[in-house]
PDB file of N, CA and C in Angstrom:
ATOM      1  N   UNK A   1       1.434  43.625 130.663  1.00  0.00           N
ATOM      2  CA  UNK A   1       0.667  44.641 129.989  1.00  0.00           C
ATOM      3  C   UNK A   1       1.491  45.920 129.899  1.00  0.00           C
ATOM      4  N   UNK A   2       1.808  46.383 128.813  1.00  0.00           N
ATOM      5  CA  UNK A   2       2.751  47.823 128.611  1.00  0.00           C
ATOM      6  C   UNK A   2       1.347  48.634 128.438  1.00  0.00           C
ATOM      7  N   UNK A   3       1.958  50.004 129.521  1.00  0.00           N
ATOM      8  CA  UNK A   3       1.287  50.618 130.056  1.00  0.00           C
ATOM      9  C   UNK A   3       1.995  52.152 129.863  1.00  0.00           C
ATOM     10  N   UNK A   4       1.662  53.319 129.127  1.00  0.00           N
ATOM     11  CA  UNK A   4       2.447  54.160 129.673  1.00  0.00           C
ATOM     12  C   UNK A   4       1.338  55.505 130.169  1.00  0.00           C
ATOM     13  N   UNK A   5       1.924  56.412 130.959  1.00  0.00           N
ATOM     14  CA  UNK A   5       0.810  57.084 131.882  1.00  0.00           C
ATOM     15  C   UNK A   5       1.886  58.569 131.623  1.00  0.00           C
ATOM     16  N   UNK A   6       1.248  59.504 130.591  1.00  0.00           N
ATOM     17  CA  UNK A   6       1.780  60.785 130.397  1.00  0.00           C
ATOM     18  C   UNK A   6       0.939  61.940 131.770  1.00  0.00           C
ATOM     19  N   UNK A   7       2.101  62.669 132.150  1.00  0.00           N
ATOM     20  CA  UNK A   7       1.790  63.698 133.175  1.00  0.00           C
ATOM     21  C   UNK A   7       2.548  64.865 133.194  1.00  0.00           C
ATOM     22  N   UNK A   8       1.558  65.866 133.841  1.00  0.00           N
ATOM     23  CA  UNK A   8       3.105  66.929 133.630  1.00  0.00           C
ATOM     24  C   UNK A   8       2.161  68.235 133.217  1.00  0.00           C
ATOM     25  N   UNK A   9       0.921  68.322 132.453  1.00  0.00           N
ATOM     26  CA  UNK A   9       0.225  68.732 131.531  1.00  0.00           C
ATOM     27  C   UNK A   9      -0.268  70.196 132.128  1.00  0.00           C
ATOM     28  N   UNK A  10      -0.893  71.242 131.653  1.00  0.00           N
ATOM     29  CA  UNK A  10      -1.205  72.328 132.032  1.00  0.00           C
ATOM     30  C   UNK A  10      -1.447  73.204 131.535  1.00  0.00           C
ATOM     31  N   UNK A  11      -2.360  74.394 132.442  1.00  0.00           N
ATOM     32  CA  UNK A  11      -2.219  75.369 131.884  1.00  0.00           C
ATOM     33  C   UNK A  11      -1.079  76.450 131.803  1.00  0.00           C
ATOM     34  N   UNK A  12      -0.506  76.989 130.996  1.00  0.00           N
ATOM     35  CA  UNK A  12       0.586  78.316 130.501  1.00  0.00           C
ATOM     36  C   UNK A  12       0.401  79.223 129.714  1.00  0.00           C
ATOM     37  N   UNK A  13       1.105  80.222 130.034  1.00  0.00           N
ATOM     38  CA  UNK A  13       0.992  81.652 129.217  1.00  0.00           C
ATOM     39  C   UNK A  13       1.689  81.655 128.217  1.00  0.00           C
ATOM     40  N   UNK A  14       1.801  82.105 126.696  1.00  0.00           N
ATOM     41  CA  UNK A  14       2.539  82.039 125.759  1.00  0.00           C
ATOM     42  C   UNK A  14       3.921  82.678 126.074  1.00  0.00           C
ATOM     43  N   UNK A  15       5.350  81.768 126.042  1.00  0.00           N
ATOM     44  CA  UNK A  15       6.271  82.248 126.129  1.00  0.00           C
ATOM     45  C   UNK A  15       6.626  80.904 127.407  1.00  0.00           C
ATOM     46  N   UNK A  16       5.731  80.275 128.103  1.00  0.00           N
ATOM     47  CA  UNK A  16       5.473  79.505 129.502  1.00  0.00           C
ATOM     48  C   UNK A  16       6.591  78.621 129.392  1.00  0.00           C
ATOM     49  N   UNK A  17       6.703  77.248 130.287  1.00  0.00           N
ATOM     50  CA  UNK A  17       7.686  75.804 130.261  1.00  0.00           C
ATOM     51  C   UNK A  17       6.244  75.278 130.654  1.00  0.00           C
ATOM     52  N   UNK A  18       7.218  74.022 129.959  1.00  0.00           N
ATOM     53  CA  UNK A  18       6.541  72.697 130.697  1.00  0.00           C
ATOM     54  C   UNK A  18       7.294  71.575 130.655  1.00  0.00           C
ATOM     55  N   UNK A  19       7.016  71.115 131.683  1.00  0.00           N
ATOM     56  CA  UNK A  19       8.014  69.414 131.341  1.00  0.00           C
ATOM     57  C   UNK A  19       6.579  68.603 131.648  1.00  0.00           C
ATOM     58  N   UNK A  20       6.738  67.813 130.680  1.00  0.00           N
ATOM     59  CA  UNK A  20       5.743  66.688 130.821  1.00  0.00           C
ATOM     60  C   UNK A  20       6.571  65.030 130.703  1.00  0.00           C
ATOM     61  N   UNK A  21       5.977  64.597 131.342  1.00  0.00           N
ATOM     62  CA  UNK A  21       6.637  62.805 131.543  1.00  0.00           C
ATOM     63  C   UNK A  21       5.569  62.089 131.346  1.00  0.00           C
ATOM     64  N   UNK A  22       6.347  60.469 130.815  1.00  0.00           N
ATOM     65  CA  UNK A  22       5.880  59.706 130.448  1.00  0.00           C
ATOM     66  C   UNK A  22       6.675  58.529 131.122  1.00  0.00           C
ATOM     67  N   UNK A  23       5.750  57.635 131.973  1.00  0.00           N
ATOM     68  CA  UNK A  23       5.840  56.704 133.300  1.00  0.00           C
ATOM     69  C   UNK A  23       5.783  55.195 132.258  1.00  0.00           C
ATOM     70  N   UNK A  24       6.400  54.450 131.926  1.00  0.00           N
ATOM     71  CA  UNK A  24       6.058  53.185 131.614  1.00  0.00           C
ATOM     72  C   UNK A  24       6.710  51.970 132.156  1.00  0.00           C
ATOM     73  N   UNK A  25       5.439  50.825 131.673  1.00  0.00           N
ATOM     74  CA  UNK A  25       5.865  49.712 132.752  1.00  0.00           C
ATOM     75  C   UNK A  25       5.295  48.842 131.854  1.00  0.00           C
ATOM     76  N   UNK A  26       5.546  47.728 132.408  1.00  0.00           N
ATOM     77  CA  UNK A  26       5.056  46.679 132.079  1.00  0.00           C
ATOM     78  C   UNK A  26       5.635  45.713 130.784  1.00  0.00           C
ATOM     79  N   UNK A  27       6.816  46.131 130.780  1.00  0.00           N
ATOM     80  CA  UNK A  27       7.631  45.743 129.750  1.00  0.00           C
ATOM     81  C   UNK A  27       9.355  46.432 129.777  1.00  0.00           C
ATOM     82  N   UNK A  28       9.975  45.485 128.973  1.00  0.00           N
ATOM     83  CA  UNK A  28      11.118  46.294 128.831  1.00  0.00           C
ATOM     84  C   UNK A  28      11.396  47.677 127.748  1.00  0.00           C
ATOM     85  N   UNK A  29      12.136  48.532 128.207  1.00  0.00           N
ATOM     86  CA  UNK A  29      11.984  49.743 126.970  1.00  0.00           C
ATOM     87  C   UNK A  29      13.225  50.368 126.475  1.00  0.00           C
ATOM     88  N   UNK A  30      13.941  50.087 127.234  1.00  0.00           N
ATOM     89  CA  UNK A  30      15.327  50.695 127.106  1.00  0.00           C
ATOM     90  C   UNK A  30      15.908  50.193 125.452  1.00  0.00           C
ATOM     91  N   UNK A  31      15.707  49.330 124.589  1.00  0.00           N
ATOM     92  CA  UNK A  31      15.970  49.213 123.240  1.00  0.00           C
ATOM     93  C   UNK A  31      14.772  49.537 122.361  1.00  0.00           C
ATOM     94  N   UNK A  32      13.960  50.343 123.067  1.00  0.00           N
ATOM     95  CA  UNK A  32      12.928  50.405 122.328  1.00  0.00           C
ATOM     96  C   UNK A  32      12.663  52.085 121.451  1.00  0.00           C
ATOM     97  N   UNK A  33      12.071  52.631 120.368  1.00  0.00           N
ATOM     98  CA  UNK A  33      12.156  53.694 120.325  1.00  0.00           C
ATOM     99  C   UNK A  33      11.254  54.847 120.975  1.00  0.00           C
ATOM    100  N   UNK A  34      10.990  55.656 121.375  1.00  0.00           N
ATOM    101  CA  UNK A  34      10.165  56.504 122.416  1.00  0.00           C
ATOM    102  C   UNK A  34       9.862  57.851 121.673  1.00  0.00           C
ATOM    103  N   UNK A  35       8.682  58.119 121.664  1.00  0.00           N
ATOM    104  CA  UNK A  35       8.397  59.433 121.230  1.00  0.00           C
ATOM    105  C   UNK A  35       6.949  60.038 121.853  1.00  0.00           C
ATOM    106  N   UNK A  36       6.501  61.342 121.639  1.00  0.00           N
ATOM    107  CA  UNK A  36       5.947  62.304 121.640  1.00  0.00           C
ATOM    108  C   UNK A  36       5.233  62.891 120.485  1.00  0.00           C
ATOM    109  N   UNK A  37       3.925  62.554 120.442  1.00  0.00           N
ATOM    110  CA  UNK A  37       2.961  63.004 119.618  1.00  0.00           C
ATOM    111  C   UNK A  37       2.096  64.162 119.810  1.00  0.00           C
ATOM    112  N   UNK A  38       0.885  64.650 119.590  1.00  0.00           N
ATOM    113  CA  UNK A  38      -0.324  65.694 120.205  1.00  0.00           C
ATOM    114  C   UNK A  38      -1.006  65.540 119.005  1.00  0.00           C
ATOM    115  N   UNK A  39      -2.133  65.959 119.523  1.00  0.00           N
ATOM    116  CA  UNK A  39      -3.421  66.015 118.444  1.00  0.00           C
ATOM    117  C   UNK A  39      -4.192  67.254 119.309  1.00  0.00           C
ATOM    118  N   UNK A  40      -4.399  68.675 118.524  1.00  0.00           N
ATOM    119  CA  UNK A  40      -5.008  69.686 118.631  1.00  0.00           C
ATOM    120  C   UNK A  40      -6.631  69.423 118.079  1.00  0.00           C
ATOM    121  N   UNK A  41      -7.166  70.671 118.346  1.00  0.00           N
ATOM    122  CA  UNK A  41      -8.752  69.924 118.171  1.00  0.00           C
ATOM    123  C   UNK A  41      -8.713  70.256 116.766  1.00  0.00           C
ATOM    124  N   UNK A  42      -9.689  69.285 115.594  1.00  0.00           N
ATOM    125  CA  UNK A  42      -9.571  70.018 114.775  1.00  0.00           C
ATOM    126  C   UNK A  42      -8.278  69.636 113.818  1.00  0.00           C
ATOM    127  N   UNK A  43      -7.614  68.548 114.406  1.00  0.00           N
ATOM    128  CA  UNK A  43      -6.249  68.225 113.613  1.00  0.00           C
ATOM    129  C   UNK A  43      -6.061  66.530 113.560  1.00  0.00           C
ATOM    130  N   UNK A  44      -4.734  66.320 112.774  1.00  0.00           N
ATOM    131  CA  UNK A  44      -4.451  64.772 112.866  1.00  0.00           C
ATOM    132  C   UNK A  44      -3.458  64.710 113.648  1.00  0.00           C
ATOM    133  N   UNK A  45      -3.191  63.621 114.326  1.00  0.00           N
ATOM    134  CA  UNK A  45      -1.866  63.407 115.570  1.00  0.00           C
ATOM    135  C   UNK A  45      -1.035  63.677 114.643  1.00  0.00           C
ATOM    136  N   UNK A  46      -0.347  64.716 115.316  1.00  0.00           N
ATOM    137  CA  UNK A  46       0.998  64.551 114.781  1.00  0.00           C
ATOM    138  C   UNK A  46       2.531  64.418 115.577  1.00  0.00           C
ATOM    139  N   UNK A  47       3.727  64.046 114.781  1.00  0.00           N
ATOM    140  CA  UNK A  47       4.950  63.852 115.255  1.00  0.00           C
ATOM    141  C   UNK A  47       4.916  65.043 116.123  1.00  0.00           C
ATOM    142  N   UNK A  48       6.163  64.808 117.406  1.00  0.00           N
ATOM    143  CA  UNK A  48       6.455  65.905 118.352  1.00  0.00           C
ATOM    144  C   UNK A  48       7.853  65.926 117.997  1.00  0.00           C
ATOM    145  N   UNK A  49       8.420  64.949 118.489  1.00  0.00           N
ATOM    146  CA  UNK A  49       9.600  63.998 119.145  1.00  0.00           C
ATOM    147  C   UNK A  49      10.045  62.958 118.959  1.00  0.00           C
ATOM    148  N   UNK A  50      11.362  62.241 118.791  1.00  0.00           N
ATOM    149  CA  UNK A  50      10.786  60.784 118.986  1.00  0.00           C
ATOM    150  C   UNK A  50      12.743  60.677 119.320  1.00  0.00           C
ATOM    151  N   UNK A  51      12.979  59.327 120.160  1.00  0.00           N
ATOM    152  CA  UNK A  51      14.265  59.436 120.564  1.00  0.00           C
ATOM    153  C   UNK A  51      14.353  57.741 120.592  1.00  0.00           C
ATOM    154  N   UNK A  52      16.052  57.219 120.020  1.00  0.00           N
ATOM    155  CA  UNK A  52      16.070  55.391 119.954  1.00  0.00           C
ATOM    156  C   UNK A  52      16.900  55.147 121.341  1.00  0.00           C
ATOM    157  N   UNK A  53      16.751  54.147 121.488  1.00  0.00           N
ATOM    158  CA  UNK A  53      17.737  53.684 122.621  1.00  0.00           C
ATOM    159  C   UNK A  53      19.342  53.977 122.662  1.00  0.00           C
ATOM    160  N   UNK A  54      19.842  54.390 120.950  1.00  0.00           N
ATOM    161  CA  UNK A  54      20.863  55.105 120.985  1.00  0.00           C
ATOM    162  C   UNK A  54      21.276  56.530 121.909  1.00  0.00           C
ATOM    163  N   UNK A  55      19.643  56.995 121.784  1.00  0.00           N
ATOM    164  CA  UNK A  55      19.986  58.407 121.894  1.00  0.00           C
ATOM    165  C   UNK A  55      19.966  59.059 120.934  1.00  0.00           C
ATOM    166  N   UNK A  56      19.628  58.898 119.388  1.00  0.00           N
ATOM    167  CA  UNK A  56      19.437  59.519 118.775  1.00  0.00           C
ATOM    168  C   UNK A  56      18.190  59.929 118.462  1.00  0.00           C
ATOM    169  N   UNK A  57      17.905  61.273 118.537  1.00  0.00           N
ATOM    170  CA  UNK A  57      16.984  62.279 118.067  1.00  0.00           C
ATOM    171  C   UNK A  57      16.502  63.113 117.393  1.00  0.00           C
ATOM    172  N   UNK A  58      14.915  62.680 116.998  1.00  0.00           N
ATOM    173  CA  UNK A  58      14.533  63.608 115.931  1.00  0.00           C
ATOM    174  C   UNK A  58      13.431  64.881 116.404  1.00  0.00           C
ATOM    175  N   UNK A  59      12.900  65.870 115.594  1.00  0.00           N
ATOM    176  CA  UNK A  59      12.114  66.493 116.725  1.00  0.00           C
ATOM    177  C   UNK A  59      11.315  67.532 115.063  1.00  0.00           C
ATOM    178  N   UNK A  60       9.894  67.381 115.507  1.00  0.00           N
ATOM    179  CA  UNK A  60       9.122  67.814 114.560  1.00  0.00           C
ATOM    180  C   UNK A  60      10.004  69.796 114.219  1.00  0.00           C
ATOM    181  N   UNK A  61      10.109  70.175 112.644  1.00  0.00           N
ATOM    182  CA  UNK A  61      10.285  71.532 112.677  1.00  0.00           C
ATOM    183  C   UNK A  61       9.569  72.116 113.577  1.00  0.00           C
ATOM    184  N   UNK A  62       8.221  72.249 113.781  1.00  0.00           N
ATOM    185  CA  UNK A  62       7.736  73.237 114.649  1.00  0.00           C
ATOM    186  C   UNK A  62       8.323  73.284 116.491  1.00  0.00           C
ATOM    187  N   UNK A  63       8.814  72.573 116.600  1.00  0.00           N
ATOM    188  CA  UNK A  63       9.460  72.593 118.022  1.00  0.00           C
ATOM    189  C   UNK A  63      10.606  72.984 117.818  1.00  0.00           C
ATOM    190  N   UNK A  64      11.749  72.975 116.923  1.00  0.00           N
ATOM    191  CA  UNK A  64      13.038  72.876 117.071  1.00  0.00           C
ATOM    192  C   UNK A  64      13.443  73.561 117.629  1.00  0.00           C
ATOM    193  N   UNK A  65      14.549  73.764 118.389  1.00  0.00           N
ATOM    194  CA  UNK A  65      14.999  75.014 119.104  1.00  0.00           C
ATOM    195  C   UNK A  65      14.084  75.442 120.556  1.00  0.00           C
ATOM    196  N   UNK A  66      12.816  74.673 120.810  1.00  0.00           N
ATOM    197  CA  UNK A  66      12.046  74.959 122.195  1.00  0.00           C
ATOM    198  C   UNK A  66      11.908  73.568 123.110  1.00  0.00           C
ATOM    199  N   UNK A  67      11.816  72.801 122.082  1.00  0.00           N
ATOM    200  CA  UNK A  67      11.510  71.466 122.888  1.00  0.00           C
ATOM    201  C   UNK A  67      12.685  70.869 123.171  1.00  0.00           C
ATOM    202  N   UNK A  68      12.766  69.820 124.155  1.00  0.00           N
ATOM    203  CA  UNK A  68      14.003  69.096 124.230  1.00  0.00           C
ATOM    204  C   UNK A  68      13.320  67.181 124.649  1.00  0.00           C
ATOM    205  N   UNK A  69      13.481  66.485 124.638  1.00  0.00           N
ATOM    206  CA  UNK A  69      13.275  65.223 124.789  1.00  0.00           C
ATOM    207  C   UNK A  69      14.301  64.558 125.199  1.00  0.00           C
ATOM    208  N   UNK A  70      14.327  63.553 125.755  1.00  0.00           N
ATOM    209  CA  UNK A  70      15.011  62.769 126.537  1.00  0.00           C
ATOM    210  C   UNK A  70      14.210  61.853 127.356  1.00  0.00           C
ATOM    211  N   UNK A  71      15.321  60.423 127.971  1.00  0.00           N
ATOM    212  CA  UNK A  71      14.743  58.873 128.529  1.00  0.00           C
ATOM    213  C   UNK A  71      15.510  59.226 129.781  1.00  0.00           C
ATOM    214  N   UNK A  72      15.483  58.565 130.538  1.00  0.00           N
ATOM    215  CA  UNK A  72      15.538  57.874 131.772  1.00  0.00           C
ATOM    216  C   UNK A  72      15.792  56.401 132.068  1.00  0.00           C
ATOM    217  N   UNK A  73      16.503  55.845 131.631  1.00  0.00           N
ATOM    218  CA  UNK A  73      16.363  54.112 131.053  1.00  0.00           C
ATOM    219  C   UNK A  73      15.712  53.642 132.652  1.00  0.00           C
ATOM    220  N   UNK A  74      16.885  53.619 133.232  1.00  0.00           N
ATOM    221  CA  UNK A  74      16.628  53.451 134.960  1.00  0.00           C
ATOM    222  C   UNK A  74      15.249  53.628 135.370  1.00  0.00           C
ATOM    223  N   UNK A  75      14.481  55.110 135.397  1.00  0.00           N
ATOM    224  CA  UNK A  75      13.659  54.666 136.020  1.00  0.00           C
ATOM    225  C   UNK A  75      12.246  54.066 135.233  1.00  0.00           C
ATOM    226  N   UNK A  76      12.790  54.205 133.711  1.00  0.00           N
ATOM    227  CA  UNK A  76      11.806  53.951 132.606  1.00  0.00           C
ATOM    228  C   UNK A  76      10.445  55.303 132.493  1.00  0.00           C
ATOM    229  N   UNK A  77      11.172  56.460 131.987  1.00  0.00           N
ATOM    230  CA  UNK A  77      10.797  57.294 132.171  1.00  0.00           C
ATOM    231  C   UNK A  77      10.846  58.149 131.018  1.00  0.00           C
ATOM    232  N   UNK A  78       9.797  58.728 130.199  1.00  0.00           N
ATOM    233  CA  UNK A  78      10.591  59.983 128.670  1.00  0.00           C
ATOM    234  C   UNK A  78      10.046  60.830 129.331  1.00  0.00           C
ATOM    235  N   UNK A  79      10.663  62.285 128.737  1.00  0.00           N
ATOM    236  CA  UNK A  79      10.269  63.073 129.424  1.00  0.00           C
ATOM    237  C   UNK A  79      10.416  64.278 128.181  1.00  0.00           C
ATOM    238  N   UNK A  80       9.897  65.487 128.122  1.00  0.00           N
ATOM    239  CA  UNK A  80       9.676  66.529 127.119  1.00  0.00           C
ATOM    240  C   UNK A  80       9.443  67.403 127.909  1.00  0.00           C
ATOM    241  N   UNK A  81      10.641  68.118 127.728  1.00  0.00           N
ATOM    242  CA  UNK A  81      10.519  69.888 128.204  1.00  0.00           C
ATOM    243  C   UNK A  81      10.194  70.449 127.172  1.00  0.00           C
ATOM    244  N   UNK A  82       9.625  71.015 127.566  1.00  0.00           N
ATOM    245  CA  UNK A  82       9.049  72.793 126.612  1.00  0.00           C
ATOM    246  C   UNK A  82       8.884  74.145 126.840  1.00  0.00           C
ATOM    247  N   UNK A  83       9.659  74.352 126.135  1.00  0.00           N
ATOM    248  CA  UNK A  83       9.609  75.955 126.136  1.00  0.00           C
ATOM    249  C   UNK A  83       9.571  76.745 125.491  1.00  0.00           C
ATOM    250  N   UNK A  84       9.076  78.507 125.824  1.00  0.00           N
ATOM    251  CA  UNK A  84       8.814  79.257 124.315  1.00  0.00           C
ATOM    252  C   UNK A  84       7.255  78.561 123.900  1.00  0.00           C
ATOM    253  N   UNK A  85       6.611  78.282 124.605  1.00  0.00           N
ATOM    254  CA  UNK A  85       5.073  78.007 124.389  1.00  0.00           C
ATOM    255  C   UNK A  85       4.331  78.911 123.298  1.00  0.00           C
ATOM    256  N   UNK A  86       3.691  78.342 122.794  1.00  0.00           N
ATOM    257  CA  UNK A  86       2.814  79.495 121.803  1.00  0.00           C
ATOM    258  C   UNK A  86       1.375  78.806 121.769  1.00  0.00           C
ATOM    259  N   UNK A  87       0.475  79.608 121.556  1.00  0.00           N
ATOM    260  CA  UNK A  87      -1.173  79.143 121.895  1.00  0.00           C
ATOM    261  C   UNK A  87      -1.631  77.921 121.003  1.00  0.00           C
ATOM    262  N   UNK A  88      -0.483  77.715 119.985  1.00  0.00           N
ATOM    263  CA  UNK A  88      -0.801  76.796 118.441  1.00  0.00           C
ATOM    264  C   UNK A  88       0.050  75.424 119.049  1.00  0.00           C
ATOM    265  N   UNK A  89       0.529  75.380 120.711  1.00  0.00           N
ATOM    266  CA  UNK A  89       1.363  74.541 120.934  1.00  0.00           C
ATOM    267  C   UNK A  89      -0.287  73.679 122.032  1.00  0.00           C
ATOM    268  N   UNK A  90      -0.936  74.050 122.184  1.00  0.00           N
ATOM    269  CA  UNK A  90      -2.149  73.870 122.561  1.00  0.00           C
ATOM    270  C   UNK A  90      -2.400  72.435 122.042  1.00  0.00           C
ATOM    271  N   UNK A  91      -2.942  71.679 122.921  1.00  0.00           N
ATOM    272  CA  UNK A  91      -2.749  70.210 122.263  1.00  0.00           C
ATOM    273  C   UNK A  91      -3.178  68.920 123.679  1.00  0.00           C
ATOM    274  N   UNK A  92      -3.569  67.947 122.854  1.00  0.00           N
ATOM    275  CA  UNK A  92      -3.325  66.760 124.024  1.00  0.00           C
ATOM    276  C   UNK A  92      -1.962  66.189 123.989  1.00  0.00           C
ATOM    277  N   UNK A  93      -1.377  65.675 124.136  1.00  0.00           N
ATOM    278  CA  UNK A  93       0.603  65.264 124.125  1.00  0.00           C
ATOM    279  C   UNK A  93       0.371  64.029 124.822  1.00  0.00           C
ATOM    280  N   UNK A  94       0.860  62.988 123.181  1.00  0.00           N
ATOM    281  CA  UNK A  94       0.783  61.210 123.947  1.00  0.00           C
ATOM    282  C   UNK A  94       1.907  61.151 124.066  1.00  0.00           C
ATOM    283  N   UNK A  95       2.845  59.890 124.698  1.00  0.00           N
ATOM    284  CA  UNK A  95       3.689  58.931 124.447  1.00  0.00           C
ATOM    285  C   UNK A  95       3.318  58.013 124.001  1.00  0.00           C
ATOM    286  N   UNK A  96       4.272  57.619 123.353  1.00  0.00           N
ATOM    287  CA  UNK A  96       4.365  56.070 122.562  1.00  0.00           C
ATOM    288  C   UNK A  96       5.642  55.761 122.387  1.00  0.00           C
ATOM    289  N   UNK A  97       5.433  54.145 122.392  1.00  0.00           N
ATOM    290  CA  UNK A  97       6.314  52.787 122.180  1.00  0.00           C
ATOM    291  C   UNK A  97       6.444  52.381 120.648  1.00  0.00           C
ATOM    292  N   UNK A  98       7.664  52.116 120.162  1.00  0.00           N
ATOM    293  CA  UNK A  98       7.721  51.137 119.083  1.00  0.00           C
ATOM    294  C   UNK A  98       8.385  49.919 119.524  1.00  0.00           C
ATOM    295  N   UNK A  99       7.213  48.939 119.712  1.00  0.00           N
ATOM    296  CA  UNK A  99       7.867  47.451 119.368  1.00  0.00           C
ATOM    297  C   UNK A  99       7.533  46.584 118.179  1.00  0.00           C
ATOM    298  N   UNK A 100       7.748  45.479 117.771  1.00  0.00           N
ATOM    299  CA  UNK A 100       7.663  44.682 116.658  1.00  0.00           C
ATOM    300  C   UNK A 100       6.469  44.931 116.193  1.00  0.00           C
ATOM    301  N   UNK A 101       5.238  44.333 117.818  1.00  0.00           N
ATOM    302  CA  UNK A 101       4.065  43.757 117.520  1.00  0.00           C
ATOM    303  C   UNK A 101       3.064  45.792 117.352  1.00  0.00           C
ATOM    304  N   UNK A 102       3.552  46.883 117.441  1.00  0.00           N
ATOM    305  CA  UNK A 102       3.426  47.627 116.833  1.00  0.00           C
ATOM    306  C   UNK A 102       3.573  49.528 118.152  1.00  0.00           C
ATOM    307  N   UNK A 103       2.979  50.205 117.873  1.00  0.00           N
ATOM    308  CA  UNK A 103       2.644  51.504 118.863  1.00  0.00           C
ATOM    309  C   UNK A 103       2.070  51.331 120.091  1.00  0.00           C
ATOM    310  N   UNK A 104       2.554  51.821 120.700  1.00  0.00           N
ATOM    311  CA  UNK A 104       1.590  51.400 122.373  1.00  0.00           C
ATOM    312  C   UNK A 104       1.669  52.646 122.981  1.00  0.00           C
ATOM    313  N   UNK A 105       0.585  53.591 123.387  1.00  0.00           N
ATOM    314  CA  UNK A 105       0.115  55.028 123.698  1.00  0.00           C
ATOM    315  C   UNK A 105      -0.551  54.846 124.457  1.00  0.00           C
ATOM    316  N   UNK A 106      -0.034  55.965 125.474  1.00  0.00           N
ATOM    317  CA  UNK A 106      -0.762  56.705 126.438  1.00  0.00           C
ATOM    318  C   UNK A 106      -1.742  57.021 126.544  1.00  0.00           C
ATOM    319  N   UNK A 107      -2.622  57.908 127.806  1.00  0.00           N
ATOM    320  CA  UNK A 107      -3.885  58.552 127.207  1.00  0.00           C
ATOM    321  C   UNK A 107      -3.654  60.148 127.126  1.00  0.00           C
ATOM    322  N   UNK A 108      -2.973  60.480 127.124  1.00  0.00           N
ATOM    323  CA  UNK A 108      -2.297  61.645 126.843  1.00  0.00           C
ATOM    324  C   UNK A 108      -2.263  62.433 128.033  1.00  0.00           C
ATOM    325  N   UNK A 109      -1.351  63.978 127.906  1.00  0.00           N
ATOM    326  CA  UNK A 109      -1.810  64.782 128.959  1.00  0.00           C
ATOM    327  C   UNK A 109      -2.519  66.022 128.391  1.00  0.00           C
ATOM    328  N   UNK A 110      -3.496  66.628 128.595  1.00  0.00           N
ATOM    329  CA  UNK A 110      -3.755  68.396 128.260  1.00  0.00           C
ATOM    330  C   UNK A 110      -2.772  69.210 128.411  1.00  0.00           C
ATOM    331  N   UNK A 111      -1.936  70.324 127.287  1.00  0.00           N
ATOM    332  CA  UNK A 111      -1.288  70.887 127.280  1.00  0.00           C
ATOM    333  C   UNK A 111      -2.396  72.720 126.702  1.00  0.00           C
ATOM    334  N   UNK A 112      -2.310  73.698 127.385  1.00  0.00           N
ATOM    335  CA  UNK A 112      -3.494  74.639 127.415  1.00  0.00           C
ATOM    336  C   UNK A 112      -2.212  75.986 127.704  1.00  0.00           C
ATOM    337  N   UNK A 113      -2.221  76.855 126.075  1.00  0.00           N
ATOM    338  CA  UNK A 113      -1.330  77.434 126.112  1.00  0.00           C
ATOM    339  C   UNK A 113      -2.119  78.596 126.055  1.00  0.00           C
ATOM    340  N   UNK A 114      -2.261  79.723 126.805  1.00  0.00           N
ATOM    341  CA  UNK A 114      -3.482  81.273 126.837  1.00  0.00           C
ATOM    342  C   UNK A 114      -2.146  82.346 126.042  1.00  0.00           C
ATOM    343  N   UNK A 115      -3.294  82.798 125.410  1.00  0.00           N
ATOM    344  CA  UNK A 115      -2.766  84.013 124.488  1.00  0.00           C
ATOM    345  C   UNK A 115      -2.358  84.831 125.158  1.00  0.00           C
TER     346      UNK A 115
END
């Protein structure tokens, strides 16, 4: 059963960090592609992040320059720092899997950015 379990989540002041992680198991992942979504209230999920087993990375305009993403193959681990918070960065924040048979997501973490 692929399983992934996002943590990390919180409250911050605009300008704040955060690193949030994403724990998965239950499968292999290291050729797999890995990314970072959120859905604000009031909105549609959207792209965050997303990184291939190459190492190559893409990262929504609205983050560029604050966010950073990165894997962990070893301990099977993604992980998303953030920084430069802003109140519009306010959001739930999934992980997800791309394999064949399709997306496989987290239940997200609360990300709670105060004006």
């Amino acid at each position: 059963q692929v399983r992934l379990v996002e943590s990390g989540g919180g409250l911050v002041q605009t300008g704040g960090s955060l690193r949030l992680s994403c724990a998965a198991s239950g499968a292999i992942f290291s050729l797999n592609p890995m990314g970072w979504y959120r859905q604000a209230p009031g909105r549609q999920r959207e792209f965050v992040a997303g990184i291939t087993s190459g190492g190559s990375i893409n990262y929504a305009d609205f983050v560029k320059g604050r966010f950073t993403i990165s894997r962990d193959n070893g301990d099977n681990t993604l992980y998303l720092d953030m920084s430069s918070l802003k109140p519009d960065d306010t959001a739930v924040y999934y992980c997800n899997v791309l394999f064949v048979s399709g997306l496989y997501w987290g239940q997200g973490t609360q990300v709670i950015v105060s004006s």
